[in-house]
Protein backbone atom coordinates (compact mmCIF):
# COMPACT_ATOMS: atom_id res chain seq x y z
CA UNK A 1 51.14 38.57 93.16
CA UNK A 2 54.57 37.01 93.30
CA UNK A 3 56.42 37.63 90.09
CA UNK A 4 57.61 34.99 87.66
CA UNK A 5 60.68 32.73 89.10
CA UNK A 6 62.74 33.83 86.00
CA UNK A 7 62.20 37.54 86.94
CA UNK A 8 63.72 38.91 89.74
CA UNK A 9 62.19 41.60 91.75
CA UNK A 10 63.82 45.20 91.35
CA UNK A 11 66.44 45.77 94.46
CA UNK A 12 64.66 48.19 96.83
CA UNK A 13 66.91 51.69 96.08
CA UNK A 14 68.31 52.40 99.73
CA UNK A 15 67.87 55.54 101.67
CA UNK A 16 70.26 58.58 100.59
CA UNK A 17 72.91 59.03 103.20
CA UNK A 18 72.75 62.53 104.10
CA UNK A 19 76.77 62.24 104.12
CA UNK A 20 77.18 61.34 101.15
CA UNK A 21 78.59 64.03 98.83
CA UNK A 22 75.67 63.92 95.86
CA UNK A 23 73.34 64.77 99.02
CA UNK A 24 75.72 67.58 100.90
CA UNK A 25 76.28 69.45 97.26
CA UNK A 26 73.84 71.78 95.44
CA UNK A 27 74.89 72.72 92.60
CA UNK A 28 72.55 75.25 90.78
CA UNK A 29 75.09 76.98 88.50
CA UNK A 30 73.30 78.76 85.32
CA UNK A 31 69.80 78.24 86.27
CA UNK A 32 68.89 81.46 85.59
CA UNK A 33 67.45 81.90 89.30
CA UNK A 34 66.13 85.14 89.88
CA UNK A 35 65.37 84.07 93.88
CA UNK A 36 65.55 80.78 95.22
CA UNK A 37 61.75 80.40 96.68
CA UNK A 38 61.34 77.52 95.13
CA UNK A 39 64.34 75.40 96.26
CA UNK A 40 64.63 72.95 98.75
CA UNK A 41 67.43 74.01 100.64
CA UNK A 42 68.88 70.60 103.00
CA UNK A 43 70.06 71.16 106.39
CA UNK A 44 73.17 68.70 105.41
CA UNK A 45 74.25 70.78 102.92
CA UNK A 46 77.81 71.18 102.63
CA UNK A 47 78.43 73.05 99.27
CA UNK A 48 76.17 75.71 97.57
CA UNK A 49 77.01 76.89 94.37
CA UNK A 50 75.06 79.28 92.98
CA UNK A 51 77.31 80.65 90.00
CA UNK A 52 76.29 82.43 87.21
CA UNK A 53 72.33 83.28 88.13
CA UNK A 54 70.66 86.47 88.43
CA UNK A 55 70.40 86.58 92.12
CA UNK A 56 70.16 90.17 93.64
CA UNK A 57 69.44 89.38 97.50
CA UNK A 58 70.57 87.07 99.92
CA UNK A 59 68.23 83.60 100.76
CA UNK A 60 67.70 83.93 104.58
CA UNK A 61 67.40 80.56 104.69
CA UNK A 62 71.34 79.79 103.70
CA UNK A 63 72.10 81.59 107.13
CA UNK A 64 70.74 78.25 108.85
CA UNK A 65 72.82 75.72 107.26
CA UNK A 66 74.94 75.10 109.87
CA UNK A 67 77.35 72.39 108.03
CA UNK A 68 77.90 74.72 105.46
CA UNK A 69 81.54 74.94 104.23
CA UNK A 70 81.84 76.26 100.34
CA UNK A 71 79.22 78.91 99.17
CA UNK A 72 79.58 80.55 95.84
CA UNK A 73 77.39 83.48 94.96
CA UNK A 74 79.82 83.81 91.73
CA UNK A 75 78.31 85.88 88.84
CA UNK A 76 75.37 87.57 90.24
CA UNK A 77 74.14 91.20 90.58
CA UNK A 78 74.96 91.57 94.56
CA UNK A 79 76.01 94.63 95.74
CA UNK A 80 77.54 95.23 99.00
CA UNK A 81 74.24 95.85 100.77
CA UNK A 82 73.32 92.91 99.46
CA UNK A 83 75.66 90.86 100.91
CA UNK A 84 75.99 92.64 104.24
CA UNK A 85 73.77 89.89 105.81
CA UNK A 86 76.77 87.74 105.73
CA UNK A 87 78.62 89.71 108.30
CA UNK A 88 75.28 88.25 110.86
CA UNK A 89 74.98 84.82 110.06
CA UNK A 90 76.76 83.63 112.75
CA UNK A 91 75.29 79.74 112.38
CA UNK A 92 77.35 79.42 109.02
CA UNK A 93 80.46 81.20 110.71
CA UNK A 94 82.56 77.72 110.03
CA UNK A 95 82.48 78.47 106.20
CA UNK A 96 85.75 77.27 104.55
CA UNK A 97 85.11 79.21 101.26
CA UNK A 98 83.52 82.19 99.72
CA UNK A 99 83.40 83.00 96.68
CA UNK A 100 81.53 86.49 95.61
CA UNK A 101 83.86 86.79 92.08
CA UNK A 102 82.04 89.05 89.54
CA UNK A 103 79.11 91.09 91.27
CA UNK A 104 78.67 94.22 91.67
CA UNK A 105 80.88 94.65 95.19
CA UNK A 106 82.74 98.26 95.44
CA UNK A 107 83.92 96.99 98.88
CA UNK A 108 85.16 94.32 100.91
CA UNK A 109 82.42 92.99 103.14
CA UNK A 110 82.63 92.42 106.28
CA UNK A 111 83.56 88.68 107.22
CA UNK A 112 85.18 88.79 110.65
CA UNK A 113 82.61 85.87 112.08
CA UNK A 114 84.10 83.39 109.93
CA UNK A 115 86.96 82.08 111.52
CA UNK A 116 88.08 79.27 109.62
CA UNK A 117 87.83 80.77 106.04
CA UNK A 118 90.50 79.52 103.82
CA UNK A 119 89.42 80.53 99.98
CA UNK A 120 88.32 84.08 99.62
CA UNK A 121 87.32 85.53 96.18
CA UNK A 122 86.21 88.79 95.35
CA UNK A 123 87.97 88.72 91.65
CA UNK A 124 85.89 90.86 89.03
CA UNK A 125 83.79 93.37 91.00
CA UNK A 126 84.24 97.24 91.45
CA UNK A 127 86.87 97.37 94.65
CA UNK A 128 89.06 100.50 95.30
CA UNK A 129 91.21 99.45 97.83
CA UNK A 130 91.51 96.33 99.89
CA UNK A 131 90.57 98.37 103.13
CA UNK A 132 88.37 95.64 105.42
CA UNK A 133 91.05 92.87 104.59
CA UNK A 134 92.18 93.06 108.18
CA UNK A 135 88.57 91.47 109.66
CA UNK A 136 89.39 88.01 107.54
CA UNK A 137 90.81 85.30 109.46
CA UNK A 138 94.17 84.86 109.18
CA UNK A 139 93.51 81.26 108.73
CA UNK A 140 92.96 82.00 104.71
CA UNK A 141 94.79 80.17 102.21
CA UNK A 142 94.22 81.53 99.29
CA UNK A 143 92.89 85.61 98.16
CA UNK A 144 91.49 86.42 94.48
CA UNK A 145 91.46 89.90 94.27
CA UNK A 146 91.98 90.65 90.20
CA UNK A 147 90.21 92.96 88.13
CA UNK A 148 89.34 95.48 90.63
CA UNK A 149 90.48 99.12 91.35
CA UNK A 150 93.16 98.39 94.04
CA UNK A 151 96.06 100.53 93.97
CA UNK A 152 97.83 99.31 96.82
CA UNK A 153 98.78 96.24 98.61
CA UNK A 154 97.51 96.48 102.41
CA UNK A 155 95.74 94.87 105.28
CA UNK A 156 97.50 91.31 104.54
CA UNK A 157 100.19 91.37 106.74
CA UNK A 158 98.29 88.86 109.11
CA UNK A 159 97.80 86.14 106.84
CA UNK A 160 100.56 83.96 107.79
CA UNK A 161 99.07 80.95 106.43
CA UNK A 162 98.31 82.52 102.59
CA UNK A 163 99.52 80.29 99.88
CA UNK A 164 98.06 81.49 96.37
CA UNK A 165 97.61 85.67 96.57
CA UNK A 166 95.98 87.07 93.27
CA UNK A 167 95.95 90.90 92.64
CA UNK A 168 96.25 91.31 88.82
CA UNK A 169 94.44 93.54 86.78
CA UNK A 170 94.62 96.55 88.82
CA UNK A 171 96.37 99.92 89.47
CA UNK A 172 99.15 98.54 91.78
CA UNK A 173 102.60 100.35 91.53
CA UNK A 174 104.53 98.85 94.10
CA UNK A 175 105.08 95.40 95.59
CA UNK A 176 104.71 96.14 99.09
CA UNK A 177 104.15 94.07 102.43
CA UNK A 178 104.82 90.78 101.63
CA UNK A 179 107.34 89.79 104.17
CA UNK A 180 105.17 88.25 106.64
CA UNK A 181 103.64 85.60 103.90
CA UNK A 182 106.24 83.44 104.51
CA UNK A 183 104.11 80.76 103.24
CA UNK A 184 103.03 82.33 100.23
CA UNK A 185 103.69 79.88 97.21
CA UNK A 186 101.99 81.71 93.78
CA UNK A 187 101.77 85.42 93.32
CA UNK A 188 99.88 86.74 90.51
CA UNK A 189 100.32 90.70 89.99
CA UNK A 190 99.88 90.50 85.59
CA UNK A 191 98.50 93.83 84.51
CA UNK A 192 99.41 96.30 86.99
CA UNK A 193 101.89 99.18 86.71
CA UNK A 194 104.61 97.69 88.93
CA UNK A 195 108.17 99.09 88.06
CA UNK A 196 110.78 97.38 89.66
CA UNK A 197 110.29 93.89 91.48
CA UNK A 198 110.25 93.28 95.35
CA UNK A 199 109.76 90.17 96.62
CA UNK A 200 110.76 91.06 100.56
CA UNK A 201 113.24 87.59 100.91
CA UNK A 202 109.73 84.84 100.34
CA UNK A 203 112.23 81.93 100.15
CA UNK A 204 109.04 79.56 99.58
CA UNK A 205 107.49 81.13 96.56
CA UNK A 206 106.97 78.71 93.35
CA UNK A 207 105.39 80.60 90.25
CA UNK A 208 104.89 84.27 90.15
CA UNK A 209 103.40 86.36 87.14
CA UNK A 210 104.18 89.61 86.65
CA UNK A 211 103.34 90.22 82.76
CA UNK A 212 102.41 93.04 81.73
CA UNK A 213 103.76 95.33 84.05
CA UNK A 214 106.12 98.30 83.68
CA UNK A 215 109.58 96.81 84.70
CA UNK A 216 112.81 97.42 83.39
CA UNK A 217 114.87 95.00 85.06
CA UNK A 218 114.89 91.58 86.45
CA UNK A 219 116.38 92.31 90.04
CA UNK A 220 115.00 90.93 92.65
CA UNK A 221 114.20 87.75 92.53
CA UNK A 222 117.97 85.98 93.38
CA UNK A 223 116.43 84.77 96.75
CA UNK A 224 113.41 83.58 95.56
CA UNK A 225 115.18 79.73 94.91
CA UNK A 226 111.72 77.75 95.44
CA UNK A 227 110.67 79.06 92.14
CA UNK A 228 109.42 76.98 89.47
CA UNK A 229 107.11 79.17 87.12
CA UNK A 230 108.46 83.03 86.18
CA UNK A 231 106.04 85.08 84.21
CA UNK A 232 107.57 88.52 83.05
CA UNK A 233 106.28 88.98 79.64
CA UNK A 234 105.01 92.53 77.96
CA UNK A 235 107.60 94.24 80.21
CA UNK A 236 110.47 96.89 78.93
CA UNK A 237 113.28 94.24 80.49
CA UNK A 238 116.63 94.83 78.20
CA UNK A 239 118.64 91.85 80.10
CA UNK A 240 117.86 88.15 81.61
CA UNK A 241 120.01 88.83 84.71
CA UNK A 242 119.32 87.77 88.28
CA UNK A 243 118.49 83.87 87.41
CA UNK A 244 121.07 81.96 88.12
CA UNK A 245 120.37 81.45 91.72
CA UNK A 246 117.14 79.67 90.48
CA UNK A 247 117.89 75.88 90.48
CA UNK A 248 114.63 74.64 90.51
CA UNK A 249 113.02 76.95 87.47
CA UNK A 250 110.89 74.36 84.95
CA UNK A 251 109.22 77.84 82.89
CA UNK A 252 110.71 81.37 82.25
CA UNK A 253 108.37 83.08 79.97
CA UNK A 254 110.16 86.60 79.38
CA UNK A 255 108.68 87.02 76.12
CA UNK A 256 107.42 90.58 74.64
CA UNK A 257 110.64 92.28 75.55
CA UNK A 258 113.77 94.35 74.90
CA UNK A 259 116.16 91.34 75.61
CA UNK A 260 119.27 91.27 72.88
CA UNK A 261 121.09 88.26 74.20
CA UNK A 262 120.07 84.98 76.53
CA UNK A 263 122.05 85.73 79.47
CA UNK A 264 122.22 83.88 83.47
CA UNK A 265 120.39 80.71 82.83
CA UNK A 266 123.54 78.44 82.13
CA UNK A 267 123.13 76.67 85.38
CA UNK A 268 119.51 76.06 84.98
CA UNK A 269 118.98 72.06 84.78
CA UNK A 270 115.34 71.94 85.52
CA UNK A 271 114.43 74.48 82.79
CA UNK A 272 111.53 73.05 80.31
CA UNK A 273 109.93 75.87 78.98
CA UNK A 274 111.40 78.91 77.50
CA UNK A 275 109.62 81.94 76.24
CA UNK A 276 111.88 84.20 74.63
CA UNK A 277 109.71 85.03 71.43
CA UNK A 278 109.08 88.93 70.36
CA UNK A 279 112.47 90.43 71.42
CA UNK A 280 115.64 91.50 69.75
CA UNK A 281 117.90 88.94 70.13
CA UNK A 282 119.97 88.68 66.47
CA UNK A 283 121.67 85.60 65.89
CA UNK A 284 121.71 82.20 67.52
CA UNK A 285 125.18 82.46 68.01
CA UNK A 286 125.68 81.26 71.68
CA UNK A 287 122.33 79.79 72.20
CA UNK A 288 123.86 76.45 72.76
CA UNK A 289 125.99 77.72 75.53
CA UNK A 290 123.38 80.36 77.27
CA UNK A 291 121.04 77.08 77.87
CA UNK A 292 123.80 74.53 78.60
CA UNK A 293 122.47 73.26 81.59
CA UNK A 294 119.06 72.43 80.33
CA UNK A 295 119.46 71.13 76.71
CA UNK A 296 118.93 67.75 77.22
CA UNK A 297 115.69 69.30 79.66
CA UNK A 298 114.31 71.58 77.45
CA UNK A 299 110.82 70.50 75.51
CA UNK A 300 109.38 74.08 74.65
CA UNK A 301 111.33 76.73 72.69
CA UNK A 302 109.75 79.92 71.86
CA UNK A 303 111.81 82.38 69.23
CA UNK A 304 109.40 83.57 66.46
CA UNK A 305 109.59 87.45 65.84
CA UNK A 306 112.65 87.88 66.88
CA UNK A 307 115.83 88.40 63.97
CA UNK A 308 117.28 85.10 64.71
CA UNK A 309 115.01 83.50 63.29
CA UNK A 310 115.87 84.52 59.64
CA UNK A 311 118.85 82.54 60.29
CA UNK A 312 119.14 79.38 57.43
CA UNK A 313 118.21 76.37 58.99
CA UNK A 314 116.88 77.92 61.97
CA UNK A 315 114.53 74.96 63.05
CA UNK A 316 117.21 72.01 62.30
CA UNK A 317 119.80 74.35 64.51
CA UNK A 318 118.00 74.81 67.27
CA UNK A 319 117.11 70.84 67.31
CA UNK A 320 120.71 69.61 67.34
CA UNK A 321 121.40 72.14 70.28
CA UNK A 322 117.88 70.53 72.43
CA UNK A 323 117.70 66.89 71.27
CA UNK A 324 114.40 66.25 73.20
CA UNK A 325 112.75 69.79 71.94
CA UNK A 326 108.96 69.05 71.83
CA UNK A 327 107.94 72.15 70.13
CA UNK A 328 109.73 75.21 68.55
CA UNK A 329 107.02 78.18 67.99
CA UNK A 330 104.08 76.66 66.45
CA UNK A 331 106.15 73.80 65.25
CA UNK A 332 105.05 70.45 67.50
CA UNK A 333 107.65 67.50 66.93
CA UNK A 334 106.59 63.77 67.72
């Protein structure tokens, strides 16, 4: 039966276009999936994300997607063997992106068919050393390796291409072949034992952390004149020195310190963040001058627990030396 002239007849929904991106990603993050028996898996798939699950064995069936690009077996129980049928799966050997970030791993599998990898993340597993690097293609982009038990930095020297390299959280001591990452634009080496800094002439670099480390001194970085973000907090540093070659610095966070003065960042004009709180630094006699070349820059001022700030008038001092100061400690100015 026709329907009513004033009521039109629903639009027929089309066929899904198995290129379309709601079609080419599953995502089946906290599902709670002990297996995956019971799930379709598409031939078009181009994503799989299987974070946070309680997966213990590999799906034979993801060895047969053949478009597959990004597969993330993040927070699992997989173990090495578990994983080892990875290193055979030679029909998904055009993945872009693996991510195996908290498991159970206590080494670096075995990925030499995939030839085009660019993300690789084995953050948050049980790793002793980052033997088995040397298989990955040197096509990678970006390596997550934090919160493991490396001690030393090996096995990278091929990745010409690497742009973000992530090794904190583990027993590192040295910063150690670098030089051929000539690309490399963020390093992240926060909670290691590193001593002294040595960043083997990376010209390109823009934001490195190394908090929490055991360093002493700034030197080292005067070459490094791509850099935008410096991270050196909960360190034993006693002088800012080393800086001034760093034109294009927005953030210095050197808080958690043994600094006594604000030295080497006169010439700084990009500089909008400044994290100088928990030091020694007594007065703010000469503040106005150490910063001259970003006050008008400056938006974020960090000072609290340090003596100066038992100087009268503290906050209205600092404000007449940065006249478009955003925030000074917890204070937050409209």
């Amino acid at each position: 039966m026709d329907p009513p002239p004033d009521i039109q007849p629903p639009t027929p929904t089309p066929p899904p276009d198995p290129h379309s991106p709601s079609v080419n990603i599953l995502d089946l993050t906290s599902c709670q999936l002990h297996d995956l028996e019971s799930i379709e898996l598409n031939q078009n798939i181009y994503e799989l994300d299987l974070t946070a699950n309680r997966l213990s064995t590999l799906d034979p069936r993801i060895g047969h997607l053949s478009n597959l690009k990004k597969l993330s077996l993040r927070q699992n129980l997989f173990t090495h063997s578990a994983v080892q049928p990875l290193s055979t799966w030679h029909n998904i050997s055009s993945l872009e992106e693996l991510v195996l970030r908290d498991n159970q791993l206590k080494k670096i599998p075995d990925l030499e068919i995939f030839k085009a990898l660019l993300v690789f993340d084995v953050s948050f597993n049980e790793i002793p050393s980052l033997n088995g690097l040397c298989k990955v293609s040197n096509t990678l982009k970006e390596l997550y390796v934090s919160k493991n038990e490396v001690p030393k930095i090996e096995e990278i020297e091929h990745f010409h291409e690497l742009q973000i390299l992530e090794l904190g959280s583990n027993r590192l001591r040295v910063m150690e072949n670098l030089e051929n990452l000539t690309k490399l634009q963020e390093l992240w080496l926060g909670r290691n034992r590193i001593k002294s800094i040595n960043l083997c002439g990376l010209k390109c670099i823009k934001k490195i952390s190394l908090q929490s480390n055991r360093l002493t001194s700034m030197k080292g970085l005067e070459e490094c004149i791509a850099l935008e973000e410096l991270y050196l907090s909960h360190n034993g540093i006693e002088k800012m020195e080393g800086l001034s070659t760093l034109v294009n610095l927005r953030v210095l966070d050197v808080a958690t310190n043994k600094l006594t003065s604000v030295d080497d960042i006169q010439t700084l004009t990009r500089l909008e963040d400044l994290w100088l709180n928990d030091n020694q630094i007594p007065s703010l006699e000469g503040m106005a001058e150490a910063v001259a070349g970003s006050r008008e820059k400056l938006t974020t001022l960090y000072l609290e627990r340090n003596p100066c700030v038992n100087t009268p008038n503290y906050i209205t001092i600092l404000r007449e030396v940065f006249p478009n100061v955003e925030q000074i400690d917890s204070q937050m100015f409209a």
